[in-house]
C-alpha atoms as a PDB file:
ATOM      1  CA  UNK A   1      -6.376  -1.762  17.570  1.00  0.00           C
ATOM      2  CA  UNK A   2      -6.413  -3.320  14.254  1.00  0.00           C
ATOM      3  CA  UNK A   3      -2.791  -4.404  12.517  1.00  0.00           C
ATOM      4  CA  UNK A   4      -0.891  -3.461   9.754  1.00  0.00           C
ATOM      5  CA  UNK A   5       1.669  -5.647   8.768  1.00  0.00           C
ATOM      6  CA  UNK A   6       3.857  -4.808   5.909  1.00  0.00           C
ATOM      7  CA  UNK A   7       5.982  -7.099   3.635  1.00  0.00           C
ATOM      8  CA  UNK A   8       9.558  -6.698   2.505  1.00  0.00           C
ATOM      9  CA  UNK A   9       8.958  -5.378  -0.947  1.00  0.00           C
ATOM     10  CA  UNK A  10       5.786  -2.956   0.800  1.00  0.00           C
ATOM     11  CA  UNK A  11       7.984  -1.869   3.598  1.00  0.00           C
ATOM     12  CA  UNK A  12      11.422  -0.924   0.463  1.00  0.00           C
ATOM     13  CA  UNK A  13       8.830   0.418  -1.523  1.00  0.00           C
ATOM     14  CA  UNK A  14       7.614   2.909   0.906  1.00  0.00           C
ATOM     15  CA  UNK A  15      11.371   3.669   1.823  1.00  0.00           C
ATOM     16  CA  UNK A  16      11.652   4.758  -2.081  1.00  0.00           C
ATOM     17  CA  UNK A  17       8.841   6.578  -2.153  1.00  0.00           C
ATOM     18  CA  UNK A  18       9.813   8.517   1.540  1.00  0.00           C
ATOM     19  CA  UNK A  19      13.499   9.350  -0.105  1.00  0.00           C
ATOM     20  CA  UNK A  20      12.547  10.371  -3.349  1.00  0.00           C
ATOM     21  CA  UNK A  21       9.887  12.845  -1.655  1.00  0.00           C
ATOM     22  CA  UNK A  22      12.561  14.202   0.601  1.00  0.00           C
ATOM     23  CA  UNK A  23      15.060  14.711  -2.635  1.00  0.00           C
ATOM     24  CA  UNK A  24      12.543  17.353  -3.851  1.00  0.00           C
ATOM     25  CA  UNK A  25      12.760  19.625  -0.628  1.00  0.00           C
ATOM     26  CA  UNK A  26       9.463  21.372   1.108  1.00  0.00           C
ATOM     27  CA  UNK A  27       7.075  19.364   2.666  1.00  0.00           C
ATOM     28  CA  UNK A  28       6.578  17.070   0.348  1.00  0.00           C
ATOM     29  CA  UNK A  29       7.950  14.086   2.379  1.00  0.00           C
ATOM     30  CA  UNK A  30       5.694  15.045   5.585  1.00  0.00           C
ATOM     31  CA  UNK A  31       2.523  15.411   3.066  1.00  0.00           C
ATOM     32  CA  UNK A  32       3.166  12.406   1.774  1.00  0.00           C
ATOM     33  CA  UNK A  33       4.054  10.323   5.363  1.00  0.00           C
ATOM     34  CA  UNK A  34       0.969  11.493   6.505  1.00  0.00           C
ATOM     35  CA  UNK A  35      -0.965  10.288   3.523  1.00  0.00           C
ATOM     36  CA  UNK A  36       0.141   6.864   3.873  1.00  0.00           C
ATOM     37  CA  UNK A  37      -0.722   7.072   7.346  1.00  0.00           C
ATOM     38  CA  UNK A  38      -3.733   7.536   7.122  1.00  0.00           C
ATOM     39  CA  UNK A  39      -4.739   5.720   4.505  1.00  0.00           C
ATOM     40  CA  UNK A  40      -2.925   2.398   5.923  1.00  0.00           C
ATOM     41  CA  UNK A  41      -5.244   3.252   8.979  1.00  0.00           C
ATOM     42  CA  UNK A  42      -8.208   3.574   7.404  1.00  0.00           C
ATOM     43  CA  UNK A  43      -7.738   0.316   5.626  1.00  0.00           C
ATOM     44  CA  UNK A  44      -6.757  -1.261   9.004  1.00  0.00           C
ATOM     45  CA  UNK A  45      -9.739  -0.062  10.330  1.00  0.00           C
ATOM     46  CA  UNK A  46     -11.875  -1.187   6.866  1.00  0.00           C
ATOM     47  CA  UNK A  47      -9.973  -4.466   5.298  1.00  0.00           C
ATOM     48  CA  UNK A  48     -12.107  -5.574   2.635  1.00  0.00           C
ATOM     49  CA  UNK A  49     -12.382  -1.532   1.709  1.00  0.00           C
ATOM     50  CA  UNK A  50      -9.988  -1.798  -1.437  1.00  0.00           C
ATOM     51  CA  UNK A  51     -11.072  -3.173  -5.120  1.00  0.00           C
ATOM     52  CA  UNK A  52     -10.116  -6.254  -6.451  1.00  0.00           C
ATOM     53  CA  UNK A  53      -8.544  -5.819  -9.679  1.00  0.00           C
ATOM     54  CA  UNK A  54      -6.054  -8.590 -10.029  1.00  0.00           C
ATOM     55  CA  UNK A  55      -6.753 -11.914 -11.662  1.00  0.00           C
ATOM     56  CA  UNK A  56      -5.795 -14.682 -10.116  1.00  0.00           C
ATOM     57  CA  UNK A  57      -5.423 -13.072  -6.453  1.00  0.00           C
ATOM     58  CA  UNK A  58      -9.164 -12.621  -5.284  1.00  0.00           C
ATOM     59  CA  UNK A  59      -7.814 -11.772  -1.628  1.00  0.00           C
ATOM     60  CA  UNK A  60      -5.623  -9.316  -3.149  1.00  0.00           C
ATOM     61  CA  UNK A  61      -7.256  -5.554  -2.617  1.00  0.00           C
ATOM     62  CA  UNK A  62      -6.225  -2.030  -4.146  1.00  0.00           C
ATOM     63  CA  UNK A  63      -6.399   1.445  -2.644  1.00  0.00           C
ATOM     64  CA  UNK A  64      -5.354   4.505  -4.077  1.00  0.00           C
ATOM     65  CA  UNK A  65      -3.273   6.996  -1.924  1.00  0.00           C
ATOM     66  CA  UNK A  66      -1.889  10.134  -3.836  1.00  0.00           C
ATOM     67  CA  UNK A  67      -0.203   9.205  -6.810  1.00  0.00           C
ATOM     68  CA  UNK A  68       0.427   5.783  -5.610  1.00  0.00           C
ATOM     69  CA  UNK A  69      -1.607   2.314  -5.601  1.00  0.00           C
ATOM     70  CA  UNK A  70      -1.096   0.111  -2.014  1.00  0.00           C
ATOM     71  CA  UNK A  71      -2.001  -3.396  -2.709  1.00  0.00           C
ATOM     72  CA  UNK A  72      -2.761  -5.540   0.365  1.00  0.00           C
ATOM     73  CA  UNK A  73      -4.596  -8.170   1.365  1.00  0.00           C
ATOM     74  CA  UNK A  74      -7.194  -7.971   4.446  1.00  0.00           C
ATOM     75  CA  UNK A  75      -5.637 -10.330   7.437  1.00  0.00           C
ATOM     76  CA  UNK A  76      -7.524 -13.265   7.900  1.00  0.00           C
ATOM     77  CA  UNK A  77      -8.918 -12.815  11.520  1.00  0.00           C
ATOM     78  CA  UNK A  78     -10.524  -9.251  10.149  1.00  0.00           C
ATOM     79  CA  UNK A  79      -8.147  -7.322  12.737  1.00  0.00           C
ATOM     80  CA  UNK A  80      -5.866  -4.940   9.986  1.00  0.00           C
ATOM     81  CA  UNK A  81      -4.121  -5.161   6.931  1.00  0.00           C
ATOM     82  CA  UNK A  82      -0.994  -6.832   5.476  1.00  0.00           C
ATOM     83  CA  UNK A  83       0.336  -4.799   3.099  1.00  0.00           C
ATOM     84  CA  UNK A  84       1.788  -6.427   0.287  1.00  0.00           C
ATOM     85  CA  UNK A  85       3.147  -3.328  -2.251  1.00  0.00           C
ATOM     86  CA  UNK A  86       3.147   0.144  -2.688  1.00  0.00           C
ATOM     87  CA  UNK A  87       3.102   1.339  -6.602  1.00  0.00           C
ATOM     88  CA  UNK A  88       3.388   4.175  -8.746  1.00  0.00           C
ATOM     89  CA  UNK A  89      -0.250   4.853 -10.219  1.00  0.00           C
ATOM     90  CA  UNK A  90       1.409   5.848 -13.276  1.00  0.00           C
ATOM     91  CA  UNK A  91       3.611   2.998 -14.122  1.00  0.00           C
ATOM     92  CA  UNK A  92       2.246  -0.571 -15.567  1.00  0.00           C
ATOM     93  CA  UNK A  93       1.922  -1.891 -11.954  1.00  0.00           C
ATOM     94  CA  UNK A  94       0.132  -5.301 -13.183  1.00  0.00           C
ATOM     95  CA  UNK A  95       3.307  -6.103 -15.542  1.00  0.00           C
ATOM     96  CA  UNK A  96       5.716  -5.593 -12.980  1.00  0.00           C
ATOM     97  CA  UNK A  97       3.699  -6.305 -10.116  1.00  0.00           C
ATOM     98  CA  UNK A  98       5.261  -9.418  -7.514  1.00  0.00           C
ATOM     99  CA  UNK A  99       2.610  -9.904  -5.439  1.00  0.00           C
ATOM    100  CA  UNK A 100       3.858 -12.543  -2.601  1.00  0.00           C
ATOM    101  CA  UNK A 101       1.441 -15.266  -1.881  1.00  0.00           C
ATOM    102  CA  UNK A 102       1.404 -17.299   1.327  1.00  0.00           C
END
């Protein structure tokens, strides 16, 4: 089964995301989970699936999910996905990006 590891700032980041998605009532916060879900799986399951848009990072991969851009980096025995940030589409993400390096 393949791994997903998350960092510190991926793992707050989705916490921020989760709460604000609750604050608006409905099912917006189960929609959403289950988005992430499955899209961390799929990369899991497909690493080297995401684009790689930042200079400077070549390992570095993005994948969309909602309204929301994941940035990860494929593990390097092929088996998942560490997961590195979870950003607003919307926002300048490079600017304020921090991606942590090993």
């Amino acid at each position: 089964m393949p791994r997903i590891l998350r960092t510190n700032a991926a793992t707050e980041d989705l916490v921020e995301i989760l709460a604000r998605a609750a604050g608006r009532g409905g099912d917006l916060l189960a929609r959403r989970r289950a988005a992430f879900e499955r899209v961390l799986a799929l990369l899991a399951e497909n690493p080297r699936m995401g684009a790689r848009r930042l200079p400077g990072h070549p390992e570095v991969r993005v994948f969309p999910c909602d309204r929301f851009l994941i940035f990860y980096r494929p593990l390097a025995a092929g088996d998942g996905i560490d997961v590195l940030r979870v950003r607003p589409a919307s926002s300048d993400w490079l600017d304020a990006l921090e991606i942590p390096l090993p």
